[in-house]
PDB file of N, CA and C in Angstrom:
ATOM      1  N   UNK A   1      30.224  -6.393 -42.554  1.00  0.00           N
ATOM      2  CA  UNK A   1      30.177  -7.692 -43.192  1.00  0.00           C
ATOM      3  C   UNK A   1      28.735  -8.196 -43.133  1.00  0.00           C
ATOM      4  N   UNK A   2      28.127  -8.533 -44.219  1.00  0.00           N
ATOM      5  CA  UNK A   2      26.745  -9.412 -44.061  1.00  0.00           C
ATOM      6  C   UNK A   2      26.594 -10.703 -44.169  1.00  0.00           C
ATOM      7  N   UNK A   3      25.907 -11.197 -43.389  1.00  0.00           N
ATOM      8  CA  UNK A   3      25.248 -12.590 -43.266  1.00  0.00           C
ATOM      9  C   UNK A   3      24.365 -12.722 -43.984  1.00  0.00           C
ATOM     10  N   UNK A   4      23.990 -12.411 -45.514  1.00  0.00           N
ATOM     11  CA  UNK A   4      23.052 -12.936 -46.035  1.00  0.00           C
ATOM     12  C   UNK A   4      23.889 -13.556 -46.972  1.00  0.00           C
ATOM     13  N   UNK A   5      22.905 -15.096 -47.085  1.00  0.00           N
ATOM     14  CA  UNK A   5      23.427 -15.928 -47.867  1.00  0.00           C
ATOM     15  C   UNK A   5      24.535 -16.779 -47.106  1.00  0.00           C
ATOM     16  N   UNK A   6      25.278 -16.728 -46.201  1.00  0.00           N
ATOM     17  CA  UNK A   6      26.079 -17.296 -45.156  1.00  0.00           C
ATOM     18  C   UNK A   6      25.482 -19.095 -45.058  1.00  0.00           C
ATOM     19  N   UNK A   7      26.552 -19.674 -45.101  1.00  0.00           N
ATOM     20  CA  UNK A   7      26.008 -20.869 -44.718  1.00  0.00           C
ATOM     21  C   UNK A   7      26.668 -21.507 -43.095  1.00  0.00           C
ATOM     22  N   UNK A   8      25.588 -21.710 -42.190  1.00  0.00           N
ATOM     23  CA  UNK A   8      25.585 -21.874 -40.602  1.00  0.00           C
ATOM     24  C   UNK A   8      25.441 -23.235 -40.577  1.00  0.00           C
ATOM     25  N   UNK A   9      25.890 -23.640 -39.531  1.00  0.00           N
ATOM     26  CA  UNK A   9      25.189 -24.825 -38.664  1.00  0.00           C
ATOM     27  C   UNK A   9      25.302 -24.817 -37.236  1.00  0.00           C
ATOM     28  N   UNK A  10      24.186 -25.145 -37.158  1.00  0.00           N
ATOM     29  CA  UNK A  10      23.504 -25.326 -35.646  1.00  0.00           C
ATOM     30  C   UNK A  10      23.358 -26.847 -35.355  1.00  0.00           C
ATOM     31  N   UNK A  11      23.581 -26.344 -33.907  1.00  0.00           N
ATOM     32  CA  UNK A  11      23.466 -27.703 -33.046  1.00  0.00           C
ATOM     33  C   UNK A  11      22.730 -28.892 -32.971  1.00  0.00           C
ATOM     34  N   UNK A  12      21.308 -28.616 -33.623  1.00  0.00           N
ATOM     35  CA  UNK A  12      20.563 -29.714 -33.458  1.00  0.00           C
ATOM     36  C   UNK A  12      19.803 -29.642 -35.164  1.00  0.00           C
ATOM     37  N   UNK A  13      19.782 -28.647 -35.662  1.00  0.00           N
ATOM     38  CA  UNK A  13      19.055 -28.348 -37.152  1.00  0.00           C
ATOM     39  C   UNK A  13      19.612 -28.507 -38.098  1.00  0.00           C
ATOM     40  N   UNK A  14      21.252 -28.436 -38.225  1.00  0.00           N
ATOM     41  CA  UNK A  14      21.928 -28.897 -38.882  1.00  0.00           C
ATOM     42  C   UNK A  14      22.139 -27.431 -39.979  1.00  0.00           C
ATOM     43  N   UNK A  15      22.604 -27.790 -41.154  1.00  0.00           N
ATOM     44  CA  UNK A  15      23.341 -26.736 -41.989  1.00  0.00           C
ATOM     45  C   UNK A  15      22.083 -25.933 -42.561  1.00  0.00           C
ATOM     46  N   UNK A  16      22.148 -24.681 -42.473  1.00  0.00           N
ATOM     47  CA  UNK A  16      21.199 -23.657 -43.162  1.00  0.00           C
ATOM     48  C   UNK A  16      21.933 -22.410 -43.708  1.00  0.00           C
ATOM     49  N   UNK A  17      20.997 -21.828 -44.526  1.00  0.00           N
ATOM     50  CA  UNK A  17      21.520 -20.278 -45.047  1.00  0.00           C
ATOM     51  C   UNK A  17      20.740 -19.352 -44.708  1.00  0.00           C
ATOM     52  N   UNK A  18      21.354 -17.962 -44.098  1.00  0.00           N
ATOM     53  CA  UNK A  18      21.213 -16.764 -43.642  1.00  0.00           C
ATOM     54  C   UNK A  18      20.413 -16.403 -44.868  1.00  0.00           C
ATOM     55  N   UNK A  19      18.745 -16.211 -44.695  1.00  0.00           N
ATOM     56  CA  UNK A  19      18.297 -15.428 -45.735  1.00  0.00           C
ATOM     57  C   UNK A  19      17.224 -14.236 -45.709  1.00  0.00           C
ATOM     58  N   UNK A  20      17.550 -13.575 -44.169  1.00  0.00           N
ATOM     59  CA  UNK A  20      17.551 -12.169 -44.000  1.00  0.00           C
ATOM     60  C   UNK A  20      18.349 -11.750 -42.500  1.00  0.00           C
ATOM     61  N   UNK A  21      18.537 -10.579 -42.458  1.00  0.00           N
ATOM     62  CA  UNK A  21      19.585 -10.062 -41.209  1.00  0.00           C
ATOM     63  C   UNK A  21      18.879  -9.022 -41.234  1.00  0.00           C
ATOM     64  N   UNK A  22      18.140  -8.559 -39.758  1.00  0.00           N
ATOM     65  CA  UNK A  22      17.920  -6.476 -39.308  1.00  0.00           C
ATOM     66  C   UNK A  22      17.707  -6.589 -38.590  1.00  0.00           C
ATOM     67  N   UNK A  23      18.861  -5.854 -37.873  1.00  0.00           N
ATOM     68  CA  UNK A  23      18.744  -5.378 -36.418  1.00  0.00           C
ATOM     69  C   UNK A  23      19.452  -6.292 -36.119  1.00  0.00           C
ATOM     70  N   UNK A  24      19.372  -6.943 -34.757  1.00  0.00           N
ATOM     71  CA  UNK A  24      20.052  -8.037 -33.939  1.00  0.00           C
ATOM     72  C   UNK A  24      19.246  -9.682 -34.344  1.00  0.00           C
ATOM     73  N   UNK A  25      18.774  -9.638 -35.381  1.00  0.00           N
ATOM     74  CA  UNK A  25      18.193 -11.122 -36.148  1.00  0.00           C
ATOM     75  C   UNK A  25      19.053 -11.604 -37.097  1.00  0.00           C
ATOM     76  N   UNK A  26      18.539 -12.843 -37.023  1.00  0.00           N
ATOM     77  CA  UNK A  26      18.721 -13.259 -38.670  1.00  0.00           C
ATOM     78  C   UNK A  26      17.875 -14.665 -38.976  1.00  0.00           C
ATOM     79  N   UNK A  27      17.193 -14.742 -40.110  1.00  0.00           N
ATOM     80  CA  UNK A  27      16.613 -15.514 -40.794  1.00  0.00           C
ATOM     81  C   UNK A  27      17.303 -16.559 -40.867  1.00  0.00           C
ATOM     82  N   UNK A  28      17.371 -18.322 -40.397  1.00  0.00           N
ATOM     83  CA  UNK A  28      18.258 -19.036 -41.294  1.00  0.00           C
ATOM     84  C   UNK A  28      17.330 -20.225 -41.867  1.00  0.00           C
ATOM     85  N   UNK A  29      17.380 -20.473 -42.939  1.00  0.00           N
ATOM     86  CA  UNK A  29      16.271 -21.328 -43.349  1.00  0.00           C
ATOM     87  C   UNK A  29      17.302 -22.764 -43.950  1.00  0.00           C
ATOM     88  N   UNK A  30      16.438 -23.788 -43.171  1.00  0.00           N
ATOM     89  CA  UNK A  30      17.291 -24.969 -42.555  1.00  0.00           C
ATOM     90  C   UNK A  30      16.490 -26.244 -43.892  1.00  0.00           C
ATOM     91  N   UNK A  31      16.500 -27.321 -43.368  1.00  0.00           N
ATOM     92  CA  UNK A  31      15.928 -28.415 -44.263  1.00  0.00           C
ATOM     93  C   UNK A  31      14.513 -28.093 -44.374  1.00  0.00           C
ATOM     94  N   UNK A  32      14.049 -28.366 -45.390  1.00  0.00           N
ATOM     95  CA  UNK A  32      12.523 -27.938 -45.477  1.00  0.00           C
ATOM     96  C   UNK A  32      11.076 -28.453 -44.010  1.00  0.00           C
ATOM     97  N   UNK A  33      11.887 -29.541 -43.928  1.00  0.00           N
ATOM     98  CA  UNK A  33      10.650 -30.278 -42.894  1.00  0.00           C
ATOM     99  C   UNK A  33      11.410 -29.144 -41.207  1.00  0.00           C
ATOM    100  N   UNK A  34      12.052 -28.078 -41.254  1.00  0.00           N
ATOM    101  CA  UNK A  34      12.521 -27.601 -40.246  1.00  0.00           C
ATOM    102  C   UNK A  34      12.375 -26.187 -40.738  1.00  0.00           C
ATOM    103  N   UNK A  35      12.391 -25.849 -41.438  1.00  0.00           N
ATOM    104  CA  UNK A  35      11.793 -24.747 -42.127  1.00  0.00           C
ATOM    105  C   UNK A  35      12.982 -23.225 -41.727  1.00  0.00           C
ATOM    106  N   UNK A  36      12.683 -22.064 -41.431  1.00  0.00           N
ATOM    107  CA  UNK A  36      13.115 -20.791 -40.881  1.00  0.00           C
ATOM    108  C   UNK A  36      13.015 -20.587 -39.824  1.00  0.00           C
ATOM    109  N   UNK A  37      14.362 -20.351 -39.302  1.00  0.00           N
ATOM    110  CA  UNK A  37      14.113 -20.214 -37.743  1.00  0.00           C
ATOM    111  C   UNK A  37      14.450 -18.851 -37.518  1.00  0.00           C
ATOM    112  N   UNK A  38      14.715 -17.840 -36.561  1.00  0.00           N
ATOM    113  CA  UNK A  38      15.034 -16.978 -36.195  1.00  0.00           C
ATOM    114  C   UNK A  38      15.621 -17.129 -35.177  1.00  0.00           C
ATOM    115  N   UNK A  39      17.096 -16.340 -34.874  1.00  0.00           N
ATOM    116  CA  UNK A  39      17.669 -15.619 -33.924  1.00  0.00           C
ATOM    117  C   UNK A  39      18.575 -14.637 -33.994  1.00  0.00           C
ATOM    118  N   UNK A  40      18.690 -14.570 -32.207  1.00  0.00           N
ATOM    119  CA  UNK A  40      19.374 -13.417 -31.976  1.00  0.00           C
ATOM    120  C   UNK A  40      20.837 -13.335 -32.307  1.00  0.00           C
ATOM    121  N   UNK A  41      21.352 -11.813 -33.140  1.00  0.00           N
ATOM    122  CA  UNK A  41      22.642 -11.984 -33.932  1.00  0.00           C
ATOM    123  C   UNK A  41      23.479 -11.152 -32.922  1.00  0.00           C
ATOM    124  N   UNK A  42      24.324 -11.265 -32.586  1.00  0.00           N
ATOM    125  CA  UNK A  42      25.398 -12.036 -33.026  1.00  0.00           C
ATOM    126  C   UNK A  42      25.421 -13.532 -31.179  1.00  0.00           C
ATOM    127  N   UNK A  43      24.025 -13.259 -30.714  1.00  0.00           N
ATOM    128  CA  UNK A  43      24.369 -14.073 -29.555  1.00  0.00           C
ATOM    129  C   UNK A  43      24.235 -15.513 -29.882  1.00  0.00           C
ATOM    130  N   UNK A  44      23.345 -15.835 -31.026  1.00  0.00           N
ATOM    131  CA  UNK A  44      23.203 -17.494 -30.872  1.00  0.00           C
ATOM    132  C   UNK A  44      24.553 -18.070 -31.809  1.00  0.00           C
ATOM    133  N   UNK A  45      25.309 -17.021 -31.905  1.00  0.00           N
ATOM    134  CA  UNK A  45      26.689 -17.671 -32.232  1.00  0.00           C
ATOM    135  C   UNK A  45      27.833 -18.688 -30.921  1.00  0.00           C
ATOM    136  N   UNK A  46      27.150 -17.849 -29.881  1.00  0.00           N
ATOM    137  CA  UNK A  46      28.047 -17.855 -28.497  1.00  0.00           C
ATOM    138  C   UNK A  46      27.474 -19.836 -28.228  1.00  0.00           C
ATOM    139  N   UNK A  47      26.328 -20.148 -28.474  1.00  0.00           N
ATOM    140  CA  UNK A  47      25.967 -21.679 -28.593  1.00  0.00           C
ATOM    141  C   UNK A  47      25.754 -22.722 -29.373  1.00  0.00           C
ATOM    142  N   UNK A  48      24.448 -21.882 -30.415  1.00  0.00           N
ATOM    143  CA  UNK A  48      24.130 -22.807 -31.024  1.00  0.00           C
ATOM    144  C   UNK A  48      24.535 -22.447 -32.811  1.00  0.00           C
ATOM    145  N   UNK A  49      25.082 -21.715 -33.061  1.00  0.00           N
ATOM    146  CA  UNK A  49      25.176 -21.763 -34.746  1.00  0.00           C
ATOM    147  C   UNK A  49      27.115 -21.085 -34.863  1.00  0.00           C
ATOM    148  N   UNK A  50      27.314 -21.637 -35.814  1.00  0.00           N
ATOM    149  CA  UNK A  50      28.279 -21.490 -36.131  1.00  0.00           C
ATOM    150  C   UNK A  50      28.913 -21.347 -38.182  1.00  0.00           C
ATOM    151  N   UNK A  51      29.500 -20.154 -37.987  1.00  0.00           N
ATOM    152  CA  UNK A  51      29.355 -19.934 -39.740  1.00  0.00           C
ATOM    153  C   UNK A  51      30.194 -20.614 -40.317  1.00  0.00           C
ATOM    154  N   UNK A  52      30.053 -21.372 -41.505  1.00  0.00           N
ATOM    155  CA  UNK A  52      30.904 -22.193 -42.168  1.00  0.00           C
ATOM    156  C   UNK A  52      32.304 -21.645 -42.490  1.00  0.00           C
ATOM    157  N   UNK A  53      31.992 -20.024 -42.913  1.00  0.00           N
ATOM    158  CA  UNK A  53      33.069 -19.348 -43.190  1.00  0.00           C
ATOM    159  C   UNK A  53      33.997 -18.349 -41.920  1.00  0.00           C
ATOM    160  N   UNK A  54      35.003 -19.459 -41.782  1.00  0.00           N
ATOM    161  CA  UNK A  54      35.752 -18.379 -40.858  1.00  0.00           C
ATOM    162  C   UNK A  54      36.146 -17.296 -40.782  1.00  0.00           C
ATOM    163  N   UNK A  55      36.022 -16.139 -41.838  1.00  0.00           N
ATOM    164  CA  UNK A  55      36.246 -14.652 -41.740  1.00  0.00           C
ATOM    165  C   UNK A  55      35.028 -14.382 -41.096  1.00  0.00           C
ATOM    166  N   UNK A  56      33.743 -15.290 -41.693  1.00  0.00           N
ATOM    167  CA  UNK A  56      32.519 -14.632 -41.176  1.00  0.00           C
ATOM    168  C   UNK A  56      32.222 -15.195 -40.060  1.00  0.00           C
ATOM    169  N   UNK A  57      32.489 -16.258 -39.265  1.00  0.00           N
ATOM    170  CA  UNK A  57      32.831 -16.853 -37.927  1.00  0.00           C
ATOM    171  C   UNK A  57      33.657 -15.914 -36.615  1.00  0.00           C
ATOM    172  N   UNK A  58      34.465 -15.409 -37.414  1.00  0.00           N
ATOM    173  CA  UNK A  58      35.655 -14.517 -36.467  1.00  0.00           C
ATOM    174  C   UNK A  58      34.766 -13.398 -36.464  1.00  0.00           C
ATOM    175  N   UNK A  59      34.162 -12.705 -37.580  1.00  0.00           N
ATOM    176  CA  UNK A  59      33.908 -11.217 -37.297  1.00  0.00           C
ATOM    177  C   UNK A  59      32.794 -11.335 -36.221  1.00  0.00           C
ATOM    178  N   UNK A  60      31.264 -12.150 -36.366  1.00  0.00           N
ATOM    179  CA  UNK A  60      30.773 -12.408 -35.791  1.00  0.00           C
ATOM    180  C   UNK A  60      30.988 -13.065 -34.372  1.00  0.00           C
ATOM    181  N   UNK A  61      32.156 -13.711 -33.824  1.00  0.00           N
ATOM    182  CA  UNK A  61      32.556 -13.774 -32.650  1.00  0.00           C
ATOM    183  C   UNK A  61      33.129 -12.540 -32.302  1.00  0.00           C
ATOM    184  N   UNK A  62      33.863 -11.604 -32.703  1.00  0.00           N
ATOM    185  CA  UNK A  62      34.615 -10.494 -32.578  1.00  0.00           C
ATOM    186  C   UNK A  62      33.456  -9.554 -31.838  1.00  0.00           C
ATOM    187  N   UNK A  63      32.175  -8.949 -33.129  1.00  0.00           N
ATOM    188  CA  UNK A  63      31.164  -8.538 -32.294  1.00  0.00           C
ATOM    189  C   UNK A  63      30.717  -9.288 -31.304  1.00  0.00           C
ATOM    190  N   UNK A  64      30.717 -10.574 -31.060  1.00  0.00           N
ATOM    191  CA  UNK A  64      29.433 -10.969 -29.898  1.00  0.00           C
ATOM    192  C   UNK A  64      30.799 -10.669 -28.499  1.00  0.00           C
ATOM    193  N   UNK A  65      31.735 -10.658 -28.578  1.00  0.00           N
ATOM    194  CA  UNK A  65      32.713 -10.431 -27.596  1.00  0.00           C
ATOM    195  C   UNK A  65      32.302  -8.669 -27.415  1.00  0.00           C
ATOM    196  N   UNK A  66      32.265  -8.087 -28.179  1.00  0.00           N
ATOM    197  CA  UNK A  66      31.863  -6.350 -27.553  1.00  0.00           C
ATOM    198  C   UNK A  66      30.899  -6.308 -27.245  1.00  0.00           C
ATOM    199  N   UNK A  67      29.945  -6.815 -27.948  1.00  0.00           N
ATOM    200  CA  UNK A  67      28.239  -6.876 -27.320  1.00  0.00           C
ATOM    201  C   UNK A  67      28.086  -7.509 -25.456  1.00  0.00           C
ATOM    202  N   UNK A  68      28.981  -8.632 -25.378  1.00  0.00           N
ATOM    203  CA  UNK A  68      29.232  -8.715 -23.889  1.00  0.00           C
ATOM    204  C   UNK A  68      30.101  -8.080 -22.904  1.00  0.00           C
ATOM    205  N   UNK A  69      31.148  -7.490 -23.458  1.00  0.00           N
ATOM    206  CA  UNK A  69      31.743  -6.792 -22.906  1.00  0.00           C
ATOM    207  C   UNK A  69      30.670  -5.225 -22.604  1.00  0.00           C
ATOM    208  N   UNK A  70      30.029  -4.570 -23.831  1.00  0.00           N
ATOM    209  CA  UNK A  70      29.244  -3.562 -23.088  1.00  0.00           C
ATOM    210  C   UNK A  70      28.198  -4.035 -22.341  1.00  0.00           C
ATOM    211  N   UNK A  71      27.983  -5.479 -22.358  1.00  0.00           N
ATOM    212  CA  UNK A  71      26.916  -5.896 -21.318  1.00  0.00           C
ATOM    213  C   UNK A  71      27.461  -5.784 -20.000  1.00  0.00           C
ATOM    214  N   UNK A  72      28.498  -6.377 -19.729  1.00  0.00           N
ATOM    215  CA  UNK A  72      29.392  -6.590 -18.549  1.00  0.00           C
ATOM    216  C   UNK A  72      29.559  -4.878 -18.198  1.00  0.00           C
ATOM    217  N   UNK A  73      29.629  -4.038 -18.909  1.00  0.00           N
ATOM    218  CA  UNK A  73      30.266  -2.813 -18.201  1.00  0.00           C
ATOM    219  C   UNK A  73      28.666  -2.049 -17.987  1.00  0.00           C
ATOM    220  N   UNK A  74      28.048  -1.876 -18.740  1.00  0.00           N
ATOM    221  CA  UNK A  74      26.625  -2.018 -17.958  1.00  0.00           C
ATOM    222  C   UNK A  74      26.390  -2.408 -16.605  1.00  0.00           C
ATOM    223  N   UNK A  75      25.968  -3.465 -16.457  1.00  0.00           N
ATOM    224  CA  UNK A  75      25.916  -4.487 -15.471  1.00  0.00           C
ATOM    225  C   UNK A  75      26.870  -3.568 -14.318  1.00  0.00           C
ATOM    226  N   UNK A  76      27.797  -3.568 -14.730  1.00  0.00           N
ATOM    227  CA  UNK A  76      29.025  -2.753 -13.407  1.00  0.00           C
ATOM    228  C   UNK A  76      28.971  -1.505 -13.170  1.00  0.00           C
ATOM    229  N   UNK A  77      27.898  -0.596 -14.154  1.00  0.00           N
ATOM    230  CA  UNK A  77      27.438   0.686 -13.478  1.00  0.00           C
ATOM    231  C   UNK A  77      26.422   0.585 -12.623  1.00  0.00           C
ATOM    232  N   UNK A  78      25.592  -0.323 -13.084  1.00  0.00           N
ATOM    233  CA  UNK A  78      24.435  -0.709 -12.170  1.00  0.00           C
ATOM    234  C   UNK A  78      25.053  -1.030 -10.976  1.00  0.00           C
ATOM    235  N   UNK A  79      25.749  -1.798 -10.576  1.00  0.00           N
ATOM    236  CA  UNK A  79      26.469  -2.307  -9.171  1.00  0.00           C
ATOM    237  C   UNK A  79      26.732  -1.147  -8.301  1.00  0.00           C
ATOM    238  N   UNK A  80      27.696   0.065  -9.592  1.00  0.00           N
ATOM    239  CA  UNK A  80      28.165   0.921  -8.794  1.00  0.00           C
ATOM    240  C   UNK A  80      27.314   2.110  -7.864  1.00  0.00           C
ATOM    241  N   UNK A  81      26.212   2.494  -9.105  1.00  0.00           N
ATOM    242  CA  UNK A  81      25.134   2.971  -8.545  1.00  0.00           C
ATOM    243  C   UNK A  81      23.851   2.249  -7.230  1.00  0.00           C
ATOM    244  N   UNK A  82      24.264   0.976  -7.583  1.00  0.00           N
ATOM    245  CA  UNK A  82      23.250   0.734  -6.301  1.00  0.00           C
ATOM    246  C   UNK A  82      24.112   0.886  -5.371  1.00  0.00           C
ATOM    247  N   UNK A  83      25.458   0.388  -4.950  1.00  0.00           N
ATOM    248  CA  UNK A  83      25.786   0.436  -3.920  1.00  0.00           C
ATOM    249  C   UNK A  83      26.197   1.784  -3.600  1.00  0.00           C
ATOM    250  N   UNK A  84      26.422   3.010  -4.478  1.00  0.00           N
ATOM    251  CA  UNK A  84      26.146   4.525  -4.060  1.00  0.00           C
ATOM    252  C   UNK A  84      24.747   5.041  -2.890  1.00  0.00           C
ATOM    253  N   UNK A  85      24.193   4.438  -3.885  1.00  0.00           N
ATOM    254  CA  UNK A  85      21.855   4.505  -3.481  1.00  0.00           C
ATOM    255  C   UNK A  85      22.233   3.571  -1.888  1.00  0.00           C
ATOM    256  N   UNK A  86      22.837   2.855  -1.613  1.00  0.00           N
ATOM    257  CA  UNK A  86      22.558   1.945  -0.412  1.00  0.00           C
ATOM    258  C   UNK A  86      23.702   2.866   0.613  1.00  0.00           C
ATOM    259  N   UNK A  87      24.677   3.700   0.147  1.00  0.00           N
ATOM    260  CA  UNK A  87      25.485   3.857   1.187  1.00  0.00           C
ATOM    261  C   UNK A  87      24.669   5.824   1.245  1.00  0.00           C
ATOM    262  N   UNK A  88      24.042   6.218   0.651  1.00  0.00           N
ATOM    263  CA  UNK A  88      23.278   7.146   0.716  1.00  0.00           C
ATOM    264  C   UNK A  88      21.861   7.065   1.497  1.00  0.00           C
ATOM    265  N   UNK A  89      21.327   5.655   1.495  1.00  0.00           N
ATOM    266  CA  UNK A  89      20.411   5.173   2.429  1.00  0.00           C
ATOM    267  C   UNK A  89      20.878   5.068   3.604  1.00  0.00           C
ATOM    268  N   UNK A  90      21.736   4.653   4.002  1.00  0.00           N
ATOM    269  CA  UNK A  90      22.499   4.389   5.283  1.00  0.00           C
ATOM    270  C   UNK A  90      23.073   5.291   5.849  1.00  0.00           C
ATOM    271  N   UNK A  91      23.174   6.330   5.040  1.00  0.00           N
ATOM    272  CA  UNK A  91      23.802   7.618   5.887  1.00  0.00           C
ATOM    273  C   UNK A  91      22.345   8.668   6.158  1.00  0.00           C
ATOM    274  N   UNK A  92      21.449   8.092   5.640  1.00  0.00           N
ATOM    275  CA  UNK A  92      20.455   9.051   5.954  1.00  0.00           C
ATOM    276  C   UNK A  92      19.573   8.307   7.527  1.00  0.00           C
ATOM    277  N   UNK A  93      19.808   7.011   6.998  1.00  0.00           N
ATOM    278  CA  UNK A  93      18.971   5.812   8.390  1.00  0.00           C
ATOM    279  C   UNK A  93      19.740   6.161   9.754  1.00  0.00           C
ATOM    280  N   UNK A  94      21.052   6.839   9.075  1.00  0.00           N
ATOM    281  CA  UNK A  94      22.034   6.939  10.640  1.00  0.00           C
ATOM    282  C   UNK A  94      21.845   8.376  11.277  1.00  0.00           C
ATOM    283  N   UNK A  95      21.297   9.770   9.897  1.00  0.00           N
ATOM    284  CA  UNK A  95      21.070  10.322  10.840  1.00  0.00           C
ATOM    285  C   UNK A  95      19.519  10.312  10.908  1.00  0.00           C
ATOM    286  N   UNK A  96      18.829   9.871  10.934  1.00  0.00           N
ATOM    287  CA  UNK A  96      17.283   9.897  11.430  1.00  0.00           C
ATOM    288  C   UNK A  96      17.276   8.796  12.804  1.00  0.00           C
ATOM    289  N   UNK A  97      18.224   8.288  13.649  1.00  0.00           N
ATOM    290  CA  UNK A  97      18.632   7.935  14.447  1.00  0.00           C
ATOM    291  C   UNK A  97      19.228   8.669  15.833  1.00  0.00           C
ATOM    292  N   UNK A  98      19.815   9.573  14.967  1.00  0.00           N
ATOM    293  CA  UNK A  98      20.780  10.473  16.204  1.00  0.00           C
ATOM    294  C   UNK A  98      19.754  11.552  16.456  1.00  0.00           C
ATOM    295  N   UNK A  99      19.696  11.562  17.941  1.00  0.00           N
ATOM    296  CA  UNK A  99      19.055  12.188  18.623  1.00  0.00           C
ATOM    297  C   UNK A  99      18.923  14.280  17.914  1.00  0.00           C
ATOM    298  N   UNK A 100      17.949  14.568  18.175  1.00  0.00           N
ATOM    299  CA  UNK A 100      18.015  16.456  17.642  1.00  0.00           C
ATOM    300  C   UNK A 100      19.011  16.787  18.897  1.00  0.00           C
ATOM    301  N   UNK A 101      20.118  17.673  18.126  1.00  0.00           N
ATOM    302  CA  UNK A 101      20.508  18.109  19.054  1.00  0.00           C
ATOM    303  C   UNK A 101      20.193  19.870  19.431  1.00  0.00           C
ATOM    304  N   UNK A 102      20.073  20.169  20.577  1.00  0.00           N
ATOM    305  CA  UNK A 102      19.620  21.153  21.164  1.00  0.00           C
ATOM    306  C   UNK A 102      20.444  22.630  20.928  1.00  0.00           C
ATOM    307  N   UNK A 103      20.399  23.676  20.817  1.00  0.00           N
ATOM    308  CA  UNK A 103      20.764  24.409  20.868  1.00  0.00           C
ATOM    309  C   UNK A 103      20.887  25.489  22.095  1.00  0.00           C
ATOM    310  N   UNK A 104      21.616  25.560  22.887  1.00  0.00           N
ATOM    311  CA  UNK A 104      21.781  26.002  23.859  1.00  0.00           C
ATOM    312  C   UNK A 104      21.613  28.002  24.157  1.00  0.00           C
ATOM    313  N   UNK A 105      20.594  28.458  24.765  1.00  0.00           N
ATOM    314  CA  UNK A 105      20.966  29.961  24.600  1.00  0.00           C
ATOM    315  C   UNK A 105      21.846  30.720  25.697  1.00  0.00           C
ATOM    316  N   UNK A 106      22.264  31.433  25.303  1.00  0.00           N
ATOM    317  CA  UNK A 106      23.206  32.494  26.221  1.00  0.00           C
ATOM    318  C   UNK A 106      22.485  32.778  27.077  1.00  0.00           C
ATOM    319  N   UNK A 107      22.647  33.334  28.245  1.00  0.00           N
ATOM    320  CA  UNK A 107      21.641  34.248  29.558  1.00  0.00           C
ATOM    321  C   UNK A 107      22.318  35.411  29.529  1.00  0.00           C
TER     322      UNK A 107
END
């Protein structure tokens, strides 16, 4: 679905139209004395802009809900791996602690 041509409104700028989208942007060009602003797509949906058209409201909430969800599961490999790295530190701090033990010879 594209956002060009989309008509938004934002929180403090009031009603504008989407008049470019690439990548995670989009162009929205607002009252003239406020001119083109830029942001990030699909996150400044989550605050400040909102699409007039609810198919294009929903889809764009739809993505910004997976875009956080793979943020969130990100985020929770990182957790898992540090606390791997910290319990791998700690098993090495425990044995650089314990005494060498000796090896005893036969007579």
């Amino acid at each position: 679905m594209t956002m060009l041509n989309e008509v938004v409104e934002h929180i403090v700028f009031g009603s504008g139209v989407v008049t470019e989208a690439e990548d995670h942007m989009i162009w929205v060009k607002f009252q003239d004395e406020i001119g083109t602003k830029i942001f990030l797509y699909p996150e400044a949906f989550e605050k400040f802009l909102k699409a007039e058209n609810p198919a294009v409201e929903n889809y764009t909430l739809q993505k910004l809900r997976i875009k956080q969800d793979q943020i969130e599961q990100e985020r929770r490999e990182k957790e898992r791996e540090a606390a791997e790295l910290q319990e791998q530190m700690r098993k090495i701090s425990i044995a650089k602690k314990e005494p060498a033990r000796s090896i005893k010879k036969k007579s």
